[in-house]
N, C-alpha and C. Protein backbone atom coordinates (compact mmCIF):
# COMPACT_ATOMS: atom_id res chain seq x y z
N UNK A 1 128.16 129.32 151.36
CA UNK A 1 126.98 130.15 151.47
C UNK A 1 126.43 130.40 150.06
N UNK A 2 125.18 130.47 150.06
CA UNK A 2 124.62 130.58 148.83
C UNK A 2 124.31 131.91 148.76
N UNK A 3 123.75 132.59 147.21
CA UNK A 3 122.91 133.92 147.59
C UNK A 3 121.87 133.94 148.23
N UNK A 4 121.08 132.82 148.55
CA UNK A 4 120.01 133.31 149.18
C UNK A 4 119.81 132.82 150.61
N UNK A 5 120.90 132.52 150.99
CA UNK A 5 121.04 132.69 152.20
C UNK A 5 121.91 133.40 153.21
N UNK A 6 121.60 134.75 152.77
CA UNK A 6 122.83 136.28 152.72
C UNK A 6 121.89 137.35 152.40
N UNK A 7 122.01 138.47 153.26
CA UNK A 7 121.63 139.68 152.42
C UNK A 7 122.58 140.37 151.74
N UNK A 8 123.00 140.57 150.79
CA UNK A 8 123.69 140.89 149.82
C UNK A 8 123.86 142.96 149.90
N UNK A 9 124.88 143.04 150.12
CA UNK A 9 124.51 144.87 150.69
C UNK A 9 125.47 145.51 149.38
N UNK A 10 125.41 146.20 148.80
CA UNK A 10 126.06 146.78 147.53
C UNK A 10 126.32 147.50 147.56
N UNK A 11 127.66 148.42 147.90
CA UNK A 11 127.85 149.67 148.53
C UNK A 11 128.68 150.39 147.76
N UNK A 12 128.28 151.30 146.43
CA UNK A 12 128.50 151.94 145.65
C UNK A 12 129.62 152.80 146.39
N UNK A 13 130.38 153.81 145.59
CA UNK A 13 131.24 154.95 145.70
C UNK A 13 130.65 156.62 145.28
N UNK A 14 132.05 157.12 145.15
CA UNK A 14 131.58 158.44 144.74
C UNK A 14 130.67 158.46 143.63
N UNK A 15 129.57 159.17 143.07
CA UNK A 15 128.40 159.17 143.10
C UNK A 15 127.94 158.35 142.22
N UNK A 16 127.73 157.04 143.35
CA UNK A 16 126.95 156.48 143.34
C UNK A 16 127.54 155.30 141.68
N UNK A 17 126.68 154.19 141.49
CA UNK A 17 126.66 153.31 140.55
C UNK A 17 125.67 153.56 139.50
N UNK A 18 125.87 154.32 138.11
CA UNK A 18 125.13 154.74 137.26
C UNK A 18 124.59 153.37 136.52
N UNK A 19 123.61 153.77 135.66
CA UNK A 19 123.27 152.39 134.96
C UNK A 19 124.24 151.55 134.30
N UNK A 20 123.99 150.38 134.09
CA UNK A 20 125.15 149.85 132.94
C UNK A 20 126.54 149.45 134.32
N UNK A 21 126.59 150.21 135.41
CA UNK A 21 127.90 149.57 136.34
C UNK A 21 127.52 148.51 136.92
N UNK A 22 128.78 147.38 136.69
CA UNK A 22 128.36 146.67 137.18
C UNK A 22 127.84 146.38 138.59
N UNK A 23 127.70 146.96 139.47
CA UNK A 23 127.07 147.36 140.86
C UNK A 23 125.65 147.28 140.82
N UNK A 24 125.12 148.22 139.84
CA UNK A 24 123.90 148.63 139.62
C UNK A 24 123.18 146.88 139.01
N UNK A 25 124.07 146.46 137.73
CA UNK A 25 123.51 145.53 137.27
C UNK A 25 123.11 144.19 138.41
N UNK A 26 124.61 143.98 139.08
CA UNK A 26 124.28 142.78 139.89
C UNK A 26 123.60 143.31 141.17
N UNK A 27 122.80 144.31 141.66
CA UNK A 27 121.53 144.60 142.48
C UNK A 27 120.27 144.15 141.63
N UNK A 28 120.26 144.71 140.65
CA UNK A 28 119.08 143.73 139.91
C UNK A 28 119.10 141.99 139.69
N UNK A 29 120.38 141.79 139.48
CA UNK A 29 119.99 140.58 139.04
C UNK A 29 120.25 139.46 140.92
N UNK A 30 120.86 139.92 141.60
CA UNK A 30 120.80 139.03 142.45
C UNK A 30 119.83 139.16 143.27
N UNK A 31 119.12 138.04 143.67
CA UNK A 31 118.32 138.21 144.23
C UNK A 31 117.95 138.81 145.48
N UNK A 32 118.82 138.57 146.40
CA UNK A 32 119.03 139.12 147.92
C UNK A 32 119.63 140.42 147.75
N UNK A 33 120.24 141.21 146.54
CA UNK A 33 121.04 142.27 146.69
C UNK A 33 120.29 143.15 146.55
N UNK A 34 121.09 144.33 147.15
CA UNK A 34 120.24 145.78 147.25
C UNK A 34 121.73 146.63 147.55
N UNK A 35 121.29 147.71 146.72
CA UNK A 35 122.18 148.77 146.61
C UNK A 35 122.05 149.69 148.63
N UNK A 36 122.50 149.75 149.28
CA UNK A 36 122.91 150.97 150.08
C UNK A 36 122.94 152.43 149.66
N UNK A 37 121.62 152.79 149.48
CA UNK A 37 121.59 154.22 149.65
C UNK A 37 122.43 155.48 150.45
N UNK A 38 122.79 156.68 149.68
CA UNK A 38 123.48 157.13 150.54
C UNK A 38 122.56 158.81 149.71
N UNK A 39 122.51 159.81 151.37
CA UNK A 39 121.36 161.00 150.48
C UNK A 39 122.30 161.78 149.44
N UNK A 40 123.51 161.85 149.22
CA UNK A 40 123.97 162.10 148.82
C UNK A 40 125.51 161.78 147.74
N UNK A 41 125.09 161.26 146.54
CA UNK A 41 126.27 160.51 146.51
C UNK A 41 127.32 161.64 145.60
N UNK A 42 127.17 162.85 144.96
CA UNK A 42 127.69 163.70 144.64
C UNK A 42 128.91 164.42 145.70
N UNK A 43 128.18 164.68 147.08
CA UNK A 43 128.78 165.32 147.83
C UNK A 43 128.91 164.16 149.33
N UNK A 44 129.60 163.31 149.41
CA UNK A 44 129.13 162.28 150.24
C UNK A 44 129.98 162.52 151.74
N UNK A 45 129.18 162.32 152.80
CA UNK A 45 129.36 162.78 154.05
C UNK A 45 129.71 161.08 154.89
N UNK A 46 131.51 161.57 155.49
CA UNK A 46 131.76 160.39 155.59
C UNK A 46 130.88 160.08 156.68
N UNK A 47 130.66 160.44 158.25
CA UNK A 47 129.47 159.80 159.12
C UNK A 47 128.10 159.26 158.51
N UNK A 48 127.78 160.57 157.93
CA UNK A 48 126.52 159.77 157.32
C UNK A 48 126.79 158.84 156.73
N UNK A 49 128.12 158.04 155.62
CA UNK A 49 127.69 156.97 154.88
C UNK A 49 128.12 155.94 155.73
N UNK A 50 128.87 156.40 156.62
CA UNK A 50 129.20 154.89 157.49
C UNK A 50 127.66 154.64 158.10
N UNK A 51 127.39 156.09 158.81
CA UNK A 51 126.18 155.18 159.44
C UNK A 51 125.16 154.79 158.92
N UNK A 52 125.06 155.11 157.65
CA UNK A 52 124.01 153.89 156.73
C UNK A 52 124.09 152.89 156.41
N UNK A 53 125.38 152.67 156.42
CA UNK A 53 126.00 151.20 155.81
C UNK A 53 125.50 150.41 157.11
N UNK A 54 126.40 151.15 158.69
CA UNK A 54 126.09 150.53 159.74
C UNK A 54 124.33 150.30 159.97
N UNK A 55 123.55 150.83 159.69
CA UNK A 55 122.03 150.97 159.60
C UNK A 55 121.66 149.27 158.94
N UNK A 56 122.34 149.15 158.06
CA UNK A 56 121.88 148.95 156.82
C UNK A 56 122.21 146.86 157.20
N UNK A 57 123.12 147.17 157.78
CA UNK A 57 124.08 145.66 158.39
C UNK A 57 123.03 145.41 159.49
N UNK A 58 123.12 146.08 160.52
CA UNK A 58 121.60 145.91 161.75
C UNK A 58 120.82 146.03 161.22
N UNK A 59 119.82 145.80 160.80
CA UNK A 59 118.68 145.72 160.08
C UNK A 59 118.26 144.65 159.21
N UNK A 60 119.17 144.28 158.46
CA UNK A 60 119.36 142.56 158.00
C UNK A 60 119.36 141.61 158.41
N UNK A 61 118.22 140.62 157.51
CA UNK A 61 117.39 139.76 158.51
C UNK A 61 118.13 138.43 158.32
N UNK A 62 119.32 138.25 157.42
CA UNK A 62 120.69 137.38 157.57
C UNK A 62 121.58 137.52 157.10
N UNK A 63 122.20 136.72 157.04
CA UNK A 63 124.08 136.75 157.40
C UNK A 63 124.05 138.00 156.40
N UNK A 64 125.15 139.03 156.42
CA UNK A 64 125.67 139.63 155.36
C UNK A 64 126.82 139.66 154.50
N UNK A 65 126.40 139.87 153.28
CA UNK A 65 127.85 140.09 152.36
C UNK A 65 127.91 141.56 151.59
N UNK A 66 128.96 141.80 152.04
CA UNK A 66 129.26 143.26 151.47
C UNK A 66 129.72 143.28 150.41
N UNK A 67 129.63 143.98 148.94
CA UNK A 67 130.24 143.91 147.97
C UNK A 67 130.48 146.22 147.92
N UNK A 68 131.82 146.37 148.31
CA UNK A 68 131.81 147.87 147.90
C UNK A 68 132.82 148.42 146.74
N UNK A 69 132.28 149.24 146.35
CA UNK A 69 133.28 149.85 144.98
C UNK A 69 133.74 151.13 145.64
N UNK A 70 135.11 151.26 145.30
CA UNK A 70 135.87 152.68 145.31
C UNK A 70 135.52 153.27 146.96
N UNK A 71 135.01 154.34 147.00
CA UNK A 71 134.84 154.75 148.29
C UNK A 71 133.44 154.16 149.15
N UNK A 72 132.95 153.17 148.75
CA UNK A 72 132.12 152.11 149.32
C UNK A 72 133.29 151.59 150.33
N UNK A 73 134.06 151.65 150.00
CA UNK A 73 135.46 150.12 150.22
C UNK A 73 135.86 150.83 151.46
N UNK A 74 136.15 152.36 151.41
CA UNK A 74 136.55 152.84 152.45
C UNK A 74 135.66 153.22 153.73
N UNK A 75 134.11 153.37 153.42
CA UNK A 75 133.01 153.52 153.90
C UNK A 75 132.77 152.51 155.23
N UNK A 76 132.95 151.34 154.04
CA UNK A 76 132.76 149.97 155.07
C UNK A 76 134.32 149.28 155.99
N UNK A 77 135.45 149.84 155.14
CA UNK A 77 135.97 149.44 156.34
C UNK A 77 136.10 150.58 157.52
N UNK A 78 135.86 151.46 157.16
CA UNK A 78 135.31 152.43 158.41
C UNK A 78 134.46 152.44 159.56
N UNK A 79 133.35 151.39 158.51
CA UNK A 79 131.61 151.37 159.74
C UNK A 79 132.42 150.01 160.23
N UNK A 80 133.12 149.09 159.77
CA UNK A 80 133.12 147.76 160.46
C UNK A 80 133.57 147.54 162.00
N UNK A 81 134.22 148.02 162.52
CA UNK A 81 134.11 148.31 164.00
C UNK A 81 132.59 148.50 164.80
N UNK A 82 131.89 149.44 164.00
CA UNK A 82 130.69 149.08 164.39
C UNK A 82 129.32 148.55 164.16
N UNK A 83 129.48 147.37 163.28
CA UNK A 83 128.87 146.20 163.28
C UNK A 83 128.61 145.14 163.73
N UNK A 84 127.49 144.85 164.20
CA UNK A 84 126.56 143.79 165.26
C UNK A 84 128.14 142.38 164.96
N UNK A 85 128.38 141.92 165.75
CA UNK A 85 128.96 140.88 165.34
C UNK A 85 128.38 139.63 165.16
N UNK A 86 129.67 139.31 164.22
CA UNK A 86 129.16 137.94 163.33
C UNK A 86 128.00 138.54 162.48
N UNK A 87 127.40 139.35 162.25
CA UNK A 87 126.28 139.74 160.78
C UNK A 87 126.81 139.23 159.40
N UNK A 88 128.46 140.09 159.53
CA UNK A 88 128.65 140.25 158.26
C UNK A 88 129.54 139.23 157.77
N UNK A 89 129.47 138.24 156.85
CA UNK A 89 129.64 137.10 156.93
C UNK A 89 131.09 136.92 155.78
N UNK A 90 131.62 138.15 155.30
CA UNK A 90 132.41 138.28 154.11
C UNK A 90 132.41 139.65 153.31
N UNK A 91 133.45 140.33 152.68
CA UNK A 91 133.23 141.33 151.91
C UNK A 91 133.97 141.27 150.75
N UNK A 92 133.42 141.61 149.69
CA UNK A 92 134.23 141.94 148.83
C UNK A 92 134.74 143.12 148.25
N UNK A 93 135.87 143.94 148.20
CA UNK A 93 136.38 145.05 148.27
C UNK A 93 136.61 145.11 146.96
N UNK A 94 136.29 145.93 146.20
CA UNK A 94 136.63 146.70 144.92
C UNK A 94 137.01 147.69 144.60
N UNK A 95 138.80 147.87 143.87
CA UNK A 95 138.63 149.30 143.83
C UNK A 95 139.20 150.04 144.98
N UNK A 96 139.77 149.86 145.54
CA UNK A 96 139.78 151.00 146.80
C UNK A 96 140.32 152.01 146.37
N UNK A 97 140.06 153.53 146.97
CA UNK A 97 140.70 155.01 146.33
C UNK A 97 141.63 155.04 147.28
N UNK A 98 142.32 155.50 147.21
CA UNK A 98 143.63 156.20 148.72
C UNK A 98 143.43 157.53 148.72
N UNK A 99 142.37 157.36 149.30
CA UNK A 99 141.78 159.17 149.70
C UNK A 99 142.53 159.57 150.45
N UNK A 100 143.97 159.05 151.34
CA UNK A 100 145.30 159.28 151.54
C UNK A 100 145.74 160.17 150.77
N UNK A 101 146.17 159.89 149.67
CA UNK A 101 147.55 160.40 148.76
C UNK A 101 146.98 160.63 147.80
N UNK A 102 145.94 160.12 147.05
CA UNK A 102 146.04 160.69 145.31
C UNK A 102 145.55 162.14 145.64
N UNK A 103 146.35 162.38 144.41
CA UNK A 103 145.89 164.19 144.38
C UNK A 103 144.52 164.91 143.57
N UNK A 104 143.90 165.88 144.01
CA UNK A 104 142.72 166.33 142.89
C UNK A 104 141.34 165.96 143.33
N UNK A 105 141.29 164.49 144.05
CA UNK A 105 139.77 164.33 144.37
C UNK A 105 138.64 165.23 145.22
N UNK A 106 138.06 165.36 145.38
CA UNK A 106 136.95 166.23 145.93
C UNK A 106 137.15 166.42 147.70
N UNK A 107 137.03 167.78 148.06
CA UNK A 107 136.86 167.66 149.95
C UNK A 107 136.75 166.75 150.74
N UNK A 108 134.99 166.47 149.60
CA UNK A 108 134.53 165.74 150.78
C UNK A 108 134.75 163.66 150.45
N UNK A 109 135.85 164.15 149.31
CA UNK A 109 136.38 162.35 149.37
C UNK A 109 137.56 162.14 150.22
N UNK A 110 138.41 163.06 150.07
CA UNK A 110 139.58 163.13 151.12
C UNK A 110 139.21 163.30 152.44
N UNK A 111 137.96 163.55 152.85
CA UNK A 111 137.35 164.19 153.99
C UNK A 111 137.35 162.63 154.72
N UNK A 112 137.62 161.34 154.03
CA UNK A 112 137.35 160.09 154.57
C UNK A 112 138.29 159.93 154.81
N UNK A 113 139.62 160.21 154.66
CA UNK A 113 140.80 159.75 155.04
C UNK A 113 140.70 159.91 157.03
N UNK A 114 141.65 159.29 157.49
CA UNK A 114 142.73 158.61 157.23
C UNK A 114 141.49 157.05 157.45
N UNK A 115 142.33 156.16 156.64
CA UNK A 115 141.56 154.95 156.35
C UNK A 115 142.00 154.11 157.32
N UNK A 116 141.45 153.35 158.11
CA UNK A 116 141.85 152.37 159.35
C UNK A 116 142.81 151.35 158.77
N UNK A 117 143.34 150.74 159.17
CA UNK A 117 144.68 149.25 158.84
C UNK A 117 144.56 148.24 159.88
N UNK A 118 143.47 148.34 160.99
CA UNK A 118 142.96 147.42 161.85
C UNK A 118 142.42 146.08 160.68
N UNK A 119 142.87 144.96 161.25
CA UNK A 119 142.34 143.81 160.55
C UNK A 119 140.67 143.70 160.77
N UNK A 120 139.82 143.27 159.58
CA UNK A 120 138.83 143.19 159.60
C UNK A 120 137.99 141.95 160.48
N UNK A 121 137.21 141.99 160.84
CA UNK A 121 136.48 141.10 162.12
C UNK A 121 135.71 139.97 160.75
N UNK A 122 135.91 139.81 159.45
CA UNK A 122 135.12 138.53 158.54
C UNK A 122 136.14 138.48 157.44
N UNK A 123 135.77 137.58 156.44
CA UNK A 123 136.53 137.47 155.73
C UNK A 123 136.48 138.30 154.48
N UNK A 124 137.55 139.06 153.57
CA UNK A 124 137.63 139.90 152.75
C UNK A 124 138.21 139.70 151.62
N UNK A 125 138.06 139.76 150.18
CA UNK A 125 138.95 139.96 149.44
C UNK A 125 138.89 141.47 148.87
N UNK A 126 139.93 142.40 148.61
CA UNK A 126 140.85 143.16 147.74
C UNK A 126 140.69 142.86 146.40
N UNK A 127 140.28 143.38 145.02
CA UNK A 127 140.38 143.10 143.92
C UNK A 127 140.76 144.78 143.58
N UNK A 128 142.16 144.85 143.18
CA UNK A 128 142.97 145.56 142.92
C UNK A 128 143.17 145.88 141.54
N UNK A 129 143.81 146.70 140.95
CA UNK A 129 143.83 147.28 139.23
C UNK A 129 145.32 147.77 139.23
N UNK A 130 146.15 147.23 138.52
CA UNK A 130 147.76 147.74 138.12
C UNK A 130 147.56 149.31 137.90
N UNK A 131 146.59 149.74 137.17
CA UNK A 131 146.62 150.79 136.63
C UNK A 131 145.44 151.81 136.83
N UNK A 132 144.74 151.50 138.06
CA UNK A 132 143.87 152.19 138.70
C UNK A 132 144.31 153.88 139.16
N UNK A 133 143.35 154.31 138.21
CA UNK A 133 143.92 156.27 138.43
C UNK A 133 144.16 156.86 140.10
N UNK A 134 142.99 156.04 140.65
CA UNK A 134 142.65 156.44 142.18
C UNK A 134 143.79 155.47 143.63
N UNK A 135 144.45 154.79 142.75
CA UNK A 135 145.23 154.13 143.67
C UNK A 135 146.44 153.19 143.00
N UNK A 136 147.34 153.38 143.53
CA UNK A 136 148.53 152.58 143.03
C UNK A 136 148.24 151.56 143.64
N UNK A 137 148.82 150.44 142.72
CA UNK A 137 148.21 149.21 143.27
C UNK A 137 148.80 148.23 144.42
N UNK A 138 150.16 148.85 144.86
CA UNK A 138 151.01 148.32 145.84
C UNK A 138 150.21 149.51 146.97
N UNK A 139 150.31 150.37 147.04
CA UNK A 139 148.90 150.83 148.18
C UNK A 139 147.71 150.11 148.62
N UNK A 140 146.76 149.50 147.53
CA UNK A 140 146.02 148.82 147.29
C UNK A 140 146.65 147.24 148.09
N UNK A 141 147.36 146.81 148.00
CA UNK A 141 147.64 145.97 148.26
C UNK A 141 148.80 146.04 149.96
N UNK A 142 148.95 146.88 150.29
CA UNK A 142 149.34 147.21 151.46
C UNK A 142 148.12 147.30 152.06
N UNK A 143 147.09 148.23 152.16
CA UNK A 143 146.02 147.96 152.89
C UNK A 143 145.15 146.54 152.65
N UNK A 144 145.40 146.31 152.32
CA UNK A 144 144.72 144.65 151.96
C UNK A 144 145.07 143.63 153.19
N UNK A 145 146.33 143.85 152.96
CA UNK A 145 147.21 143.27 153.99
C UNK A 145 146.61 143.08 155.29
N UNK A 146 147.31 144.39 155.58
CA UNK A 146 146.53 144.98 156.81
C UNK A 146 145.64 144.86 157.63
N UNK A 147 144.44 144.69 156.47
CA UNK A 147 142.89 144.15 156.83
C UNK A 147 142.37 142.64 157.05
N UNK A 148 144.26 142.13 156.36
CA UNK A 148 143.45 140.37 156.16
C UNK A 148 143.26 139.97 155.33
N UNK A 149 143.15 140.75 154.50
CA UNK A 149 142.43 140.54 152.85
C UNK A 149 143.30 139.78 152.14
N UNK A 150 142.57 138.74 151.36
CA UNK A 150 143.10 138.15 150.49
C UNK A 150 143.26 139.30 149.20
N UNK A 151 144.11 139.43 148.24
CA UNK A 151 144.08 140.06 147.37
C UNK A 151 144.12 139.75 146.00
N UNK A 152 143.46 140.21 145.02
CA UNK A 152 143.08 139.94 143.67
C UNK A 152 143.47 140.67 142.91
N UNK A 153 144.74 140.23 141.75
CA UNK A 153 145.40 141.16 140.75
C UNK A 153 144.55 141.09 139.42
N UNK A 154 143.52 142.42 139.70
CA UNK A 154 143.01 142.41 138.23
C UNK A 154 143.79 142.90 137.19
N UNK A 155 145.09 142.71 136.83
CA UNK A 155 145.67 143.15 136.42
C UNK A 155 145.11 144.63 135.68
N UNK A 156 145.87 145.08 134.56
CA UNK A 156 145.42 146.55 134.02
C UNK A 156 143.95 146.87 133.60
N UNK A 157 142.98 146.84 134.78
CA UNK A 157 141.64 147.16 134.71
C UNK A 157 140.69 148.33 134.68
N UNK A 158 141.46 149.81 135.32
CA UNK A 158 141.50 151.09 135.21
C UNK A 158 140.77 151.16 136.81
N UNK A 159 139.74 151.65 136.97
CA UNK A 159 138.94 151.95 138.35
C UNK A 159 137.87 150.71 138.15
N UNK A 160 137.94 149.53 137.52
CA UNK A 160 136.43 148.86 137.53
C UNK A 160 135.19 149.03 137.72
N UNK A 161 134.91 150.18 136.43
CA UNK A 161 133.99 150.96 136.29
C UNK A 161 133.30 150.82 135.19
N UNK A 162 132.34 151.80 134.27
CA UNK A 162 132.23 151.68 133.11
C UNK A 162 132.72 152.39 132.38
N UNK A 163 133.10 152.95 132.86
CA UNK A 163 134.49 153.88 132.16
C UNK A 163 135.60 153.30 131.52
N UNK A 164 136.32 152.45 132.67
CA UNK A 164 137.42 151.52 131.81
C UNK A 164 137.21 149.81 131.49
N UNK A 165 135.48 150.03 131.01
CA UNK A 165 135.22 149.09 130.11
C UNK A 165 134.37 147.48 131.19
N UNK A 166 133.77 147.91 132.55
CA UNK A 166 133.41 146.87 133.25
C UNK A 166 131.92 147.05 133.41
N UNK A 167 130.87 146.93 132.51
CA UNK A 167 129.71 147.57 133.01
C UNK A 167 129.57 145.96 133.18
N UNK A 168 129.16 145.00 132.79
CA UNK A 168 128.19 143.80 133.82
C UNK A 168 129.81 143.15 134.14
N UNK A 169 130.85 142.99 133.70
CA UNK A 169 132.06 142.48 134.65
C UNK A 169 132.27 141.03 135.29
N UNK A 170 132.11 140.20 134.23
CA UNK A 170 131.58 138.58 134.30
C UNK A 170 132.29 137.91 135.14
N UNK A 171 133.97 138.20 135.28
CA UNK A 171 135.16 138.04 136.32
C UNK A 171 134.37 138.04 137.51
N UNK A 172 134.04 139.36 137.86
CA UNK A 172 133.43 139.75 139.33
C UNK A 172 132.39 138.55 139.82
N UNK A 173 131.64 138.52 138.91
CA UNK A 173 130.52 137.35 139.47
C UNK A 173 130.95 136.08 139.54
N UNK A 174 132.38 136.01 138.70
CA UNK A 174 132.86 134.35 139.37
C UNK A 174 133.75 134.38 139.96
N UNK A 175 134.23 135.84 140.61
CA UNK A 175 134.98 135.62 141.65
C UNK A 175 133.94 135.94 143.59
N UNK A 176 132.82 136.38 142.73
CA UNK A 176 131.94 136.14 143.94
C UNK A 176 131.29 134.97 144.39
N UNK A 177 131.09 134.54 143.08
CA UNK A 177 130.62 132.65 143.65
C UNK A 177 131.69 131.72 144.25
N UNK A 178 133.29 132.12 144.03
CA UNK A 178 134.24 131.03 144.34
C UNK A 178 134.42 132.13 146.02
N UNK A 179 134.30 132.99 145.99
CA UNK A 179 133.99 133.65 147.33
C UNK A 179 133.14 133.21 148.41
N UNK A 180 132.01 132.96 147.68
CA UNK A 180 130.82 132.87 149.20
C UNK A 180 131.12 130.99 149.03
N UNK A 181 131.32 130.65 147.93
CA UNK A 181 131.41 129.03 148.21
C UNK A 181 132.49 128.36 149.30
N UNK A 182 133.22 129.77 149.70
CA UNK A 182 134.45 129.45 150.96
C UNK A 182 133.55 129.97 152.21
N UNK A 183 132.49 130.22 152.21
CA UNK A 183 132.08 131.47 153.62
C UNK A 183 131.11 130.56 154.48
């Protein structure tokens, strides 16, 4: 699959993909991509963001590819049960939080727990961080499992953010082209 024959859905985390992340960057530069709005990404309401994501998948005028960061990741494997089948043509998972177990995060991020372990209905990869604050990475890689997911050891990467140093994240974009070139 190429990019432009995909709508490309970009499904940011807790609030949201600031400038400079790589999220934000590759919505500009790909052509078919577009960020998934959510009204709130400070205080984020888990129904509402599933059902935008789910909005957002019906409404696309072909195949889809999901790319989500952090609590994007948990968002969408949440809405995927209820997605049109066959739409979504692949995802790529970034990041996942274990709004499970880590301690300290916000209400309404834990408010998403408990996270499904039903295998996903397309194909997925997991790109995981040894040293990710929001998730140990054998968690990370237990739900991966779970889902089907192929999994990706970014080794010591922090949250793949711009924080621990990933604002355009050149890896990501060639592990998205050796991605859709399987889909």
């Amino acid at each position: 699959m190429k990019i432009g024959d995909c709508d490309i859905l970009i499904l940011p985390g807790y609030a949201g993909s600031e400038d400079g992340h790589w999220q934000a960057r590759w919505a500009e530069r790909l052509s078919t991509g577009r960020i998934v709005e959510q009204d709130d990404w400070h205080h984020p309401d888990a129904p509402a963001w599933r059902a935008r994501i789910v909005a957002a998948v019906s409404e696309a005028e072909r195949p889809v590819l999901l790319i989500a960061h952090s609590l994007g990741v948990v968002a969408a494997v949440q809405a995927a049960p209820d997605f049109p089948p066959g739409v979504v043509r692949g995802a790529i998972l970034v990041a996942f939080p274990d709004v499970e177990t880590t301690p300290n995060l916000p209400a309404s991020v834990t408010a998403f727990a408990p996270v499904p372990r039903d295998p996903l209905p397309f194909p997925s990869l997991v790109v995981a961080s040894r040293n990710d604050p929001y998730c140990a990475y054998e968690r990370a890689e237990d739900f991966a499992f779970s889902w089907g997911a192929v999994v990706v050891d970014a080794g010591e990467s922090g949250h793949i953010n711009v924080a621990s140093g990933h604002g355009p994240w050149p890896e990501g974009l060639m592990r998205l082209a050796g991605f859709m070139k399987n889909l």
